[in-house]
N, C-alpha and C. Protein backbone atom coordinates (compact mmCIF):
# COMPACT_ATOMS: atom_id res chain seq x y z
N UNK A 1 37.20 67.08 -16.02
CA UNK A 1 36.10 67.99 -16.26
C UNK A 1 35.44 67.61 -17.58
N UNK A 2 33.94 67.42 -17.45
CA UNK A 2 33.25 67.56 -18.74
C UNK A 2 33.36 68.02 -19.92
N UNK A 3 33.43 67.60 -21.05
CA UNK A 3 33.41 68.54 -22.21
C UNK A 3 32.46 69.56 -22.13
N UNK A 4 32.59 70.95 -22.67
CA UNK A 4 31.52 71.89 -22.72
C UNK A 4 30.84 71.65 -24.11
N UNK A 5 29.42 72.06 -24.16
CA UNK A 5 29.10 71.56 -25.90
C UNK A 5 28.85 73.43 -26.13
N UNK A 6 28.92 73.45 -26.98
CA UNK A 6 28.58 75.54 -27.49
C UNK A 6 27.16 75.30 -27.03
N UNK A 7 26.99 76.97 -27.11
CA UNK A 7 25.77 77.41 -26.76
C UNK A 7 24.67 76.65 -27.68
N UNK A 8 23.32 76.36 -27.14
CA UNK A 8 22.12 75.74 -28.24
C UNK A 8 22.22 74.34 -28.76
N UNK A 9 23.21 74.57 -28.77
CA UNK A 9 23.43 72.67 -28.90
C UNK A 9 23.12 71.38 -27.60
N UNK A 10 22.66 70.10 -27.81
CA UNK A 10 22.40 69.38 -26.47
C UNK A 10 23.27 68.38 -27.04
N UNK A 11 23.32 67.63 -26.25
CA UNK A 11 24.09 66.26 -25.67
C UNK A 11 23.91 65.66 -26.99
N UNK A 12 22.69 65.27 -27.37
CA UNK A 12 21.80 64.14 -28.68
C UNK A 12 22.60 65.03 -29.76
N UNK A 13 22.66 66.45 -30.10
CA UNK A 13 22.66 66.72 -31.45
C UNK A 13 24.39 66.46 -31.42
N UNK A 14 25.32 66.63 -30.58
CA UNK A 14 26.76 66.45 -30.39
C UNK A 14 26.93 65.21 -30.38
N UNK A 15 26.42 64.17 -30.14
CA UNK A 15 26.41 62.63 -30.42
C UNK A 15 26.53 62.61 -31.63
N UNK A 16 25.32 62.90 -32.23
CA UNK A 16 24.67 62.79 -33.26
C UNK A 16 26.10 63.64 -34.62
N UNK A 17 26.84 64.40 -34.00
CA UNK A 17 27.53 64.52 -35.34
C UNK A 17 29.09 63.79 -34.85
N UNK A 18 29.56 63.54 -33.56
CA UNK A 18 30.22 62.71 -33.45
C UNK A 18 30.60 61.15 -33.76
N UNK A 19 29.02 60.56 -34.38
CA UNK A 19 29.43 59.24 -34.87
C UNK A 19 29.28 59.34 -36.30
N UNK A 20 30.30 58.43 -37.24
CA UNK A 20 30.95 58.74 -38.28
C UNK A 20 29.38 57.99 -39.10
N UNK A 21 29.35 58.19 -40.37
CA UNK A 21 28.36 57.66 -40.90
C UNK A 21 28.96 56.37 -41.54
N UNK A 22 27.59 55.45 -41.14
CA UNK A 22 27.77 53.92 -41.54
C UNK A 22 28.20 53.98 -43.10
N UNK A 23 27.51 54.36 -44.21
CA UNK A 23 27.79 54.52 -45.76
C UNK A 23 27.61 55.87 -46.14
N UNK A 24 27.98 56.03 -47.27
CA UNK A 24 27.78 57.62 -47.79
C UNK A 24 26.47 58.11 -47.65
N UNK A 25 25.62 57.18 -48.20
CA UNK A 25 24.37 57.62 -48.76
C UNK A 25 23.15 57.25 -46.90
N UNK A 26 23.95 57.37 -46.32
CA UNK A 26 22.77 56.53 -44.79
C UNK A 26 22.66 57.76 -44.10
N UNK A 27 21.26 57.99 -43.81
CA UNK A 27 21.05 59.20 -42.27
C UNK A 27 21.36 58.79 -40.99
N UNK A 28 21.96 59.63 -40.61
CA UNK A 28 22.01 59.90 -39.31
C UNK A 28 21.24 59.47 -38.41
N UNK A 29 21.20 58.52 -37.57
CA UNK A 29 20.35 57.91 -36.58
C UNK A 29 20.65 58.48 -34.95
N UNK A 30 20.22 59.24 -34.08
CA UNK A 30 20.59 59.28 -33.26
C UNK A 30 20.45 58.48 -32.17
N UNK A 31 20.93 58.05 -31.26
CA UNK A 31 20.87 56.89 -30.32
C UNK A 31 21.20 57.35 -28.74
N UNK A 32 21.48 58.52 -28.77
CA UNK A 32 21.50 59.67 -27.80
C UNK A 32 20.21 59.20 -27.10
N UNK A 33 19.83 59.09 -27.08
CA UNK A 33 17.84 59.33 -25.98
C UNK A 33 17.63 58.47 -25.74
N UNK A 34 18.71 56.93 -25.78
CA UNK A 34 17.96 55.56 -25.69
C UNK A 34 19.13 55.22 -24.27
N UNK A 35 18.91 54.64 -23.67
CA UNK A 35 19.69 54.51 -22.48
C UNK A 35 20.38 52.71 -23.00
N UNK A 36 21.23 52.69 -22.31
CA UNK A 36 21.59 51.05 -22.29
C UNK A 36 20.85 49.81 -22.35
N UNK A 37 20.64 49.56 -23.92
CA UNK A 37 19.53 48.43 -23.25
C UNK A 37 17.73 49.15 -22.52
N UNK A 38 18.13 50.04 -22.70
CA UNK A 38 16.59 50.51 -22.27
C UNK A 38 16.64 51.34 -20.40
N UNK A 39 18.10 51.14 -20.14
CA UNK A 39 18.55 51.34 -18.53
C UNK A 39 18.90 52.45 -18.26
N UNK A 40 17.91 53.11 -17.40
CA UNK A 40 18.26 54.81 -17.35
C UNK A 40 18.77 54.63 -15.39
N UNK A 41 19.30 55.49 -15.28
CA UNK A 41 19.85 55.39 -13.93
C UNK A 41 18.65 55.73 -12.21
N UNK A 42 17.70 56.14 -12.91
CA UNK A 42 16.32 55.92 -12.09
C UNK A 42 15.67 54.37 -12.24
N UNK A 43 15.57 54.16 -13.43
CA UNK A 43 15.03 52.76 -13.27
C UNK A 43 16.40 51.57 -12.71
N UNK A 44 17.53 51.70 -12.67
CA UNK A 44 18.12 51.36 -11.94
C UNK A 44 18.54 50.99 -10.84
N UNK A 45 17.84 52.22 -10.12
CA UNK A 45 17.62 52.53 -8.87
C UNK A 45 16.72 51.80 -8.25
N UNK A 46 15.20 52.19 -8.89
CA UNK A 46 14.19 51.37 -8.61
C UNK A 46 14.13 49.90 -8.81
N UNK A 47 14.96 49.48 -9.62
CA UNK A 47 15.60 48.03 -9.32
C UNK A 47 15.83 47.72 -8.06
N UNK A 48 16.72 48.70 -7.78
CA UNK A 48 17.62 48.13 -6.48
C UNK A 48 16.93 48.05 -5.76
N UNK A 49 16.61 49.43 -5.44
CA UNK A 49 15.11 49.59 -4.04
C UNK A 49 14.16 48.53 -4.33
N UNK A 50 14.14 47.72 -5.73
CA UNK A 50 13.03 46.42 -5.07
C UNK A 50 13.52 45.35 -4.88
N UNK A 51 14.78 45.01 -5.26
CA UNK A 51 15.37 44.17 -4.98
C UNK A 51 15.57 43.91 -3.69
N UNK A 52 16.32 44.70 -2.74
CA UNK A 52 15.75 45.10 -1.60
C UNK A 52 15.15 44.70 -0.78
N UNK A 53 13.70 45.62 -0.99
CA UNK A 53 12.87 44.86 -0.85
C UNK A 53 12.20 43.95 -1.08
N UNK A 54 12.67 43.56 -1.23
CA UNK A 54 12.63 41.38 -1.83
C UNK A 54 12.79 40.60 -1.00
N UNK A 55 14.10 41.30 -0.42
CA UNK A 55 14.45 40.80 0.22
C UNK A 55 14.97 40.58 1.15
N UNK A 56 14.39 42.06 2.05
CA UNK A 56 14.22 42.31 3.47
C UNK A 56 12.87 41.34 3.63
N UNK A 57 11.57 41.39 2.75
CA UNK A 57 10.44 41.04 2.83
C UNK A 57 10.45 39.32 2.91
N UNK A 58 11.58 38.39 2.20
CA UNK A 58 11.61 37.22 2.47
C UNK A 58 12.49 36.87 3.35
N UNK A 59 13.13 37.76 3.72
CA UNK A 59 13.78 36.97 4.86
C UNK A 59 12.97 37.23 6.14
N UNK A 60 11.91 38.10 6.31
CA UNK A 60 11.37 38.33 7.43
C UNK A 60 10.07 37.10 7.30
N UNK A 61 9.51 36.79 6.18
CA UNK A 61 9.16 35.62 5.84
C UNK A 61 9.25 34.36 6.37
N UNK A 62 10.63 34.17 5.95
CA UNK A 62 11.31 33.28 6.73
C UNK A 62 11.52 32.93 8.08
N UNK A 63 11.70 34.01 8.60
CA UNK A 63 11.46 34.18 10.40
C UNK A 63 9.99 33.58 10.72
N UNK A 64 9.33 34.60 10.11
CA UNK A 64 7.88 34.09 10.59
C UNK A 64 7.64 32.39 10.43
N UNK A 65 7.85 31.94 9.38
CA UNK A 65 6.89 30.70 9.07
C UNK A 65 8.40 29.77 9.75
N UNK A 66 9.34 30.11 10.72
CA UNK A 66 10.14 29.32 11.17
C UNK A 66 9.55 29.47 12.63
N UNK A 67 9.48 30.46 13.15
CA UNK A 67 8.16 30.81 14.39
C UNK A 67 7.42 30.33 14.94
N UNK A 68 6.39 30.18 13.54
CA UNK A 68 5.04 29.64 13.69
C UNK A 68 4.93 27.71 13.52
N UNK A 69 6.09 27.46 12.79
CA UNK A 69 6.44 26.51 13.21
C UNK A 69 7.35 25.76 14.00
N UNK A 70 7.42 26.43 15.52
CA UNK A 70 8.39 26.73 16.42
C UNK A 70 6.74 26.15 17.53
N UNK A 71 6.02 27.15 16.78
CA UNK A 71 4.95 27.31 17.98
C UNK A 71 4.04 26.73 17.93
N UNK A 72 4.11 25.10 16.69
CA UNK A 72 3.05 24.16 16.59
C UNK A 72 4.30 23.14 17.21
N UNK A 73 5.30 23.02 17.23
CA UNK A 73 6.08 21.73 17.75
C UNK A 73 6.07 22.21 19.13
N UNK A 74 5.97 23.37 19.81
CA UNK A 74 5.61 23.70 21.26
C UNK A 74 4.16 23.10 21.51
N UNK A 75 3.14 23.60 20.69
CA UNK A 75 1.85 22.83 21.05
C UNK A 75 2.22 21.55 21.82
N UNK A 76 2.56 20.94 20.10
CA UNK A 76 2.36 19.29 20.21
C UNK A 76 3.35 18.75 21.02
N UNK A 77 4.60 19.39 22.00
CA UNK A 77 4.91 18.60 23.06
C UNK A 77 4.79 19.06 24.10
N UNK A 78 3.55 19.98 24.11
CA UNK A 78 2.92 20.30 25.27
C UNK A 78 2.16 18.85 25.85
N UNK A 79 1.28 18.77 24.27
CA UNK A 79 0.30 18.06 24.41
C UNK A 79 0.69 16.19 24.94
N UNK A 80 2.19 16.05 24.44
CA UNK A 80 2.92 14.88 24.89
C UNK A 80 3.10 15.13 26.15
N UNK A 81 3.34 15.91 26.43
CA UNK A 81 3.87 16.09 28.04
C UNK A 81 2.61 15.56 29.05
N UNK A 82 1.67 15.84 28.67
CA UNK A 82 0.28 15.90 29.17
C UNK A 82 -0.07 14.64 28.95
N UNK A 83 -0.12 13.90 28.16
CA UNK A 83 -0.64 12.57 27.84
C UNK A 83 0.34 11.98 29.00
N UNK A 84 1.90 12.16 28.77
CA UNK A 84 2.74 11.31 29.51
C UNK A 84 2.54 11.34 31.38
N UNK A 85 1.90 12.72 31.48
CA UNK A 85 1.92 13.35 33.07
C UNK A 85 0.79 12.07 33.18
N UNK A 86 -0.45 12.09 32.17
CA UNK A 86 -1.56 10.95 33.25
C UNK A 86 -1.18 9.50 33.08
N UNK A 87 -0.49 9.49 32.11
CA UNK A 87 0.11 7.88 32.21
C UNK A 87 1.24 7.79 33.44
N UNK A 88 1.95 8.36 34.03
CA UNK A 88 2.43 8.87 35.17
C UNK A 88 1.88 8.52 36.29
N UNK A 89 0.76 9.37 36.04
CA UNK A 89 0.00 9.38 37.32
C UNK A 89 -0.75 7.90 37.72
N UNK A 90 -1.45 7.14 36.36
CA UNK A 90 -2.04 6.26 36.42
C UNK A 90 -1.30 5.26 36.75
N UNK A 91 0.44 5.03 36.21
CA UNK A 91 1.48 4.73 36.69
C UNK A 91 1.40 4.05 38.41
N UNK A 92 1.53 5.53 38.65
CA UNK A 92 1.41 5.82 40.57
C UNK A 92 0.44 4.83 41.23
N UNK A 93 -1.21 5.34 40.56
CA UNK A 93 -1.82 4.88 41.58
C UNK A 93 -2.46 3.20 41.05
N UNK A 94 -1.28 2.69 39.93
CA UNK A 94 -1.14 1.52 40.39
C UNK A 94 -0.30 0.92 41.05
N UNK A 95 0.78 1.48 41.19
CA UNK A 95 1.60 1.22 42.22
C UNK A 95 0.99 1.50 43.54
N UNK A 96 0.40 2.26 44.05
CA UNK A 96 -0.21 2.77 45.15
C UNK A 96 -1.44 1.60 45.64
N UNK A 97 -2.17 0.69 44.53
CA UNK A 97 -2.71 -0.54 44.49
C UNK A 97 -1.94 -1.87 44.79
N UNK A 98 -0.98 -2.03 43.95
CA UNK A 98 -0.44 -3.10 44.19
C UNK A 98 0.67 -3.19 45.21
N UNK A 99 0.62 -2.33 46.05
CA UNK A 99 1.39 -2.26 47.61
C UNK A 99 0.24 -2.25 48.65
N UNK A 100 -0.84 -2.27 48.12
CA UNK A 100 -2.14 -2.81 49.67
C UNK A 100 -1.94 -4.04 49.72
N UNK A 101 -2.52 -4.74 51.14
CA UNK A 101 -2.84 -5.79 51.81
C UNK A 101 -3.44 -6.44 51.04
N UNK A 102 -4.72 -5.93 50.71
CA UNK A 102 -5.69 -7.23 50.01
C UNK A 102 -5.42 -7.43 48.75
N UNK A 103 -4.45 -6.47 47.74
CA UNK A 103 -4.03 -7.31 46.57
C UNK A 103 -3.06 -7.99 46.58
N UNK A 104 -2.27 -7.97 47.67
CA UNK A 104 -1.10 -8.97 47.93
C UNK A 104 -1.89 -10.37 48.07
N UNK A 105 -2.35 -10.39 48.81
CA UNK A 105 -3.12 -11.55 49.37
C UNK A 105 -3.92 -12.32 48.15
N UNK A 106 -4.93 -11.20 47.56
CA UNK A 106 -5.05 -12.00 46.23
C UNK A 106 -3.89 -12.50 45.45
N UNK A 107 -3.65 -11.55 45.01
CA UNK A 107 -2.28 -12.35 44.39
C UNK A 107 -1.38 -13.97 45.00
N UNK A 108 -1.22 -13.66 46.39
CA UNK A 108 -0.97 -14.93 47.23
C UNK A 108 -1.67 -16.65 46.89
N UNK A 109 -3.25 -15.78 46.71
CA UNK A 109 -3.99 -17.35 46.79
C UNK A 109 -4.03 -17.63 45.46
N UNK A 110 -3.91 -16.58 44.62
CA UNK A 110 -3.19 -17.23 42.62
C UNK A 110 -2.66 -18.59 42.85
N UNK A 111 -1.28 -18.49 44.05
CA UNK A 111 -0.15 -19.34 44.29
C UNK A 111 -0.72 -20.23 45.19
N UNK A 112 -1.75 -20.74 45.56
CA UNK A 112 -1.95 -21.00 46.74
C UNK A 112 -1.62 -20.76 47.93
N UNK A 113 -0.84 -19.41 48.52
CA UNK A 113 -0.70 -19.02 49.59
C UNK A 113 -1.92 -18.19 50.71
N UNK A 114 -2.95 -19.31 50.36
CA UNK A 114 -3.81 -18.50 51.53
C UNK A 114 -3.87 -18.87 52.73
N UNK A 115 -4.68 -18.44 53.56
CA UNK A 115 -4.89 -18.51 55.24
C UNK A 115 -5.06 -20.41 54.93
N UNK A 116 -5.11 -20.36 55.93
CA UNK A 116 -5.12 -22.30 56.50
C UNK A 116 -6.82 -22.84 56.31
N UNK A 117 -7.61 -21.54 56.61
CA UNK A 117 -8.69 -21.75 56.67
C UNK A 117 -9.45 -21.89 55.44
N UNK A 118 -8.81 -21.65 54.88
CA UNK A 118 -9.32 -21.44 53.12
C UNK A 118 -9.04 -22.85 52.16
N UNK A 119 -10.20 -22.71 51.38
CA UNK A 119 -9.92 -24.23 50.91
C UNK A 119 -9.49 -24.45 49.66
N UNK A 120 -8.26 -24.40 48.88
CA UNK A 120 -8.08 -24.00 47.50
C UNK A 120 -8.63 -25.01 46.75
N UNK A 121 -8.72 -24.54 45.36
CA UNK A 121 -9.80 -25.46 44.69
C UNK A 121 -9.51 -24.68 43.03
N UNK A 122 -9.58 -25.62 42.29
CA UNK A 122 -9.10 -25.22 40.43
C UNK A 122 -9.99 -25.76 39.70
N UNK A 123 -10.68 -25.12 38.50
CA UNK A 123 -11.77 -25.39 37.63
C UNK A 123 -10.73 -26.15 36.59
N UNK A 124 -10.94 -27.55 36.04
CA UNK A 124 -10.69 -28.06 34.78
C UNK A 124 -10.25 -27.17 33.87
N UNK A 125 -9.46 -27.22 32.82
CA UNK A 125 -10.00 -26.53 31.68
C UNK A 125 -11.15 -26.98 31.02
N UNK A 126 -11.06 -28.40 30.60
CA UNK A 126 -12.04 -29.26 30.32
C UNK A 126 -13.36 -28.98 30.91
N UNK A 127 -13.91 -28.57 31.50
CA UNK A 127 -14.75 -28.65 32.30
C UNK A 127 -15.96 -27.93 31.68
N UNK A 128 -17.10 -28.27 31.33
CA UNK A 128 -18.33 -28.10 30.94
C UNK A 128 -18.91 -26.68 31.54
N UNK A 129 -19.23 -25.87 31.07
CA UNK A 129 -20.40 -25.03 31.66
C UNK A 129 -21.50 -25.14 32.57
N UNK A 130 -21.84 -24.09 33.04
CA UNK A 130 -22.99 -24.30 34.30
C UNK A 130 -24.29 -24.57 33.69
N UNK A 131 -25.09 -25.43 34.18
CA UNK A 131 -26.41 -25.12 33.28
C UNK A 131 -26.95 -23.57 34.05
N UNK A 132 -27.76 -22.53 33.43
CA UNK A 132 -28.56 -22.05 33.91
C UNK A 132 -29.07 -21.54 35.58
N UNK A 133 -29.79 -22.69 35.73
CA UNK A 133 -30.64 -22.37 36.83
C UNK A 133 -29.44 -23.16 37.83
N UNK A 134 -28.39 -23.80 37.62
CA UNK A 134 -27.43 -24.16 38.86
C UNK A 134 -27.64 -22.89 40.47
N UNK A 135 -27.03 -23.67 41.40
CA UNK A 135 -27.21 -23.00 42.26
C UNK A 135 -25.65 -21.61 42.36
N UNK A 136 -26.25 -20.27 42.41
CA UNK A 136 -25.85 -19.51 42.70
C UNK A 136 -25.35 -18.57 41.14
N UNK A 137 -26.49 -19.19 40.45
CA UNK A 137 -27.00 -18.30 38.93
C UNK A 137 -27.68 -17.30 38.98
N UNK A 138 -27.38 -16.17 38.29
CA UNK A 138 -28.38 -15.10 38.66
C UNK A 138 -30.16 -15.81 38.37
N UNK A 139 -30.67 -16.99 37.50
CA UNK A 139 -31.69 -17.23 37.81
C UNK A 139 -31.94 -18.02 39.47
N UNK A 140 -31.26 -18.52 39.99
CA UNK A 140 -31.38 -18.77 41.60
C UNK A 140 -31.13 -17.86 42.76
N UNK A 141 -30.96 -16.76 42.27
CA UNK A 141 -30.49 -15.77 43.18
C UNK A 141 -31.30 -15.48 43.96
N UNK A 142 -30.86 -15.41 45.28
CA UNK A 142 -32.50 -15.16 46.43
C UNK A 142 -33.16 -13.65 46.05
N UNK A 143 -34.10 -14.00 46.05
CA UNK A 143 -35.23 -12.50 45.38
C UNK A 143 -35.27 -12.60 43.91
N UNK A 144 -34.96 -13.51 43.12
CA UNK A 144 -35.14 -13.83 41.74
C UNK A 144 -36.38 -14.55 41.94
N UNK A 145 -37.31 -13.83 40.60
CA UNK A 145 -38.84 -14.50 40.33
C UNK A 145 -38.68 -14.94 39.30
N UNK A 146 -38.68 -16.83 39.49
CA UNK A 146 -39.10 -17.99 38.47
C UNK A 146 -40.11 -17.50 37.74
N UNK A 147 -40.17 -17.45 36.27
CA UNK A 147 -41.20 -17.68 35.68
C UNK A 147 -42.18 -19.00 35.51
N UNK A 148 -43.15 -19.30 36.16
CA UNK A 148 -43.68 -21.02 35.86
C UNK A 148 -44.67 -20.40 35.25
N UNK A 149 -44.79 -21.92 34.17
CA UNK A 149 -45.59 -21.67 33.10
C UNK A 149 -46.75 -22.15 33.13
N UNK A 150 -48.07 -21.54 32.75
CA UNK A 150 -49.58 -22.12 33.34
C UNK A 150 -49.33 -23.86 32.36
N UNK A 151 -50.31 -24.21 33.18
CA UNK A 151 -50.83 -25.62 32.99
C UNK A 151 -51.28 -25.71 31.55
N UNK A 152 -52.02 -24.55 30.77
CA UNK A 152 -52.38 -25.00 28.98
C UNK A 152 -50.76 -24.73 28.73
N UNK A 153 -49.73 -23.78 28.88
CA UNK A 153 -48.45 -23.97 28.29
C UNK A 153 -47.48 -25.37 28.75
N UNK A 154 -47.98 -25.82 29.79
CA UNK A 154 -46.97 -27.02 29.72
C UNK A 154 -47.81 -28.27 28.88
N UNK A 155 -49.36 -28.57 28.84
CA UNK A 155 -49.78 -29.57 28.10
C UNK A 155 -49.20 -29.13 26.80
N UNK A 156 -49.01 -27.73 26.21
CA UNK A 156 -48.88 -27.44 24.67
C UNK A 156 -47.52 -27.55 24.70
N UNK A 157 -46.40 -27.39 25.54
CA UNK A 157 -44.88 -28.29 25.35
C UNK A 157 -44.76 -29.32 25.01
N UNK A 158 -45.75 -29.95 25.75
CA UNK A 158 -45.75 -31.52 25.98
C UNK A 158 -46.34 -32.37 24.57
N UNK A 159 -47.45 -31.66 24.37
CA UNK A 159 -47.92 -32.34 23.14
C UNK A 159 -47.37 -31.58 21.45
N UNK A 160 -46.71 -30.50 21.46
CA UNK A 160 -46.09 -30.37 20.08
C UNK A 160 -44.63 -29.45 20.33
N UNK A 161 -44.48 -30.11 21.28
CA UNK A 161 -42.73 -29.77 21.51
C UNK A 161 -42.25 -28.72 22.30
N UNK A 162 -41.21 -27.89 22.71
CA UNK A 162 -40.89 -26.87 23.11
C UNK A 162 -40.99 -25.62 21.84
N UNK A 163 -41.08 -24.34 22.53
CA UNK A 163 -40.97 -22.79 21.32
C UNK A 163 -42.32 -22.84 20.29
N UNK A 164 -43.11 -23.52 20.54
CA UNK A 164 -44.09 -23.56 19.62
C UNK A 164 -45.20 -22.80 20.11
C-alpha cells in the first residue's frame, strides 16, 4: 500500500523535503514535476501506439509493393506466352508447308531429282550478268514499250557522245 502524505501536502512538496540537501547553504530544487528524462507515462504510450503503427503500416507496405510486383511479372509472362503462342503457330504452318507436294518437289530438283522431262541446268558462279534488254528482261517483256529515240537524238549521240 502507498504511503499516505497528510492532509494539503502533494507528492512535489514530500519529495521536496525528502531529499537531503546537496550543501548547507543550497535551495531546495524540486524535481518532482519532471518525469524521466522528460517520459511521462502518456507520452509513453503514444510512443507505443506509433510505433505500432509503424508498423502495422510497413508491413502492409510491404504486401502491397510485393503484389504489385507479382502483377507486373504476371503481365510480362503473359506477354511471353503470347509472343511464344505465334511463334508456335508460325512454327505449324511451316510445317503444314513443308509437308505439301510442290515443296517437296522443289526441294527435289535443288538435288536434281526432277521428272525425266525436265532439263536440269546450273548458272556459273563466274558467270557475268544479263545485259538489259536480253530476252525475257522486264525491258523485253511482251506488252513492254521500247523507248526509240527520234532521229535529231540519235545524230546528237552520234556526233558528241552518249548523256549529252
Amino acid at each position: 500500500m502507498p504511503p499516505t502524505l497528510p492532509p494539503g501536502e502533494t507528492g512535489a512538496e514530500a519529495a521536496e523535503e525528502a531529499l537531503p540537501p546537496t550543501s548547507p547553504g543550497a535551495a531546495h530544487v524540486s524535481l518532482a514535476g519532471l518525469g524521466i528524462a522528460g517520459l511521462t507515462r502518456r507520452r509513453v504510450g503514444w510512443a507505443a501506439v506509433a510505433l505500432a503503427t509503424l508498423w502495422i503500416v510497413l508491413s502492409f507496405a510491404g504486401q502491397a509493393s510485393e503484389a504489385a510486383r507479382a502483377a507486373d511479372r504476371a503481365v510480362q509472362e503473359q506477354a511471353t506466352n503470347e509472343a511464344l503462342a505465334a511463334h508456335v503457330a508460325a512454327l505449324r504452318d511451316e510445317l503444314n508447308l513443308v509437308q505439301t507436294q510442290n515443296w517437296i518437289l522443289q526441294q527435289a530438283r535443288a538435288y536434281g531429282l526432277g521428272s525425266k522431262s525436265e532439263r536440269p541446268f546450273e548458272i556459273a558462279a563466274d558467270a557475268p550478268s544479263i545485259a538489259p534488254d536480253a530476252p525475257g528482261s522486264p525491258a523485253r517483256r511482251l506488252g513492254s514499250v521500247v523507248a526509240q529515240p527520234s532521229p535529231l537524238d540519235s545524230w546528237l549521240e552520234a556526233l558528241f557522245g552518249p548523256g549529252s
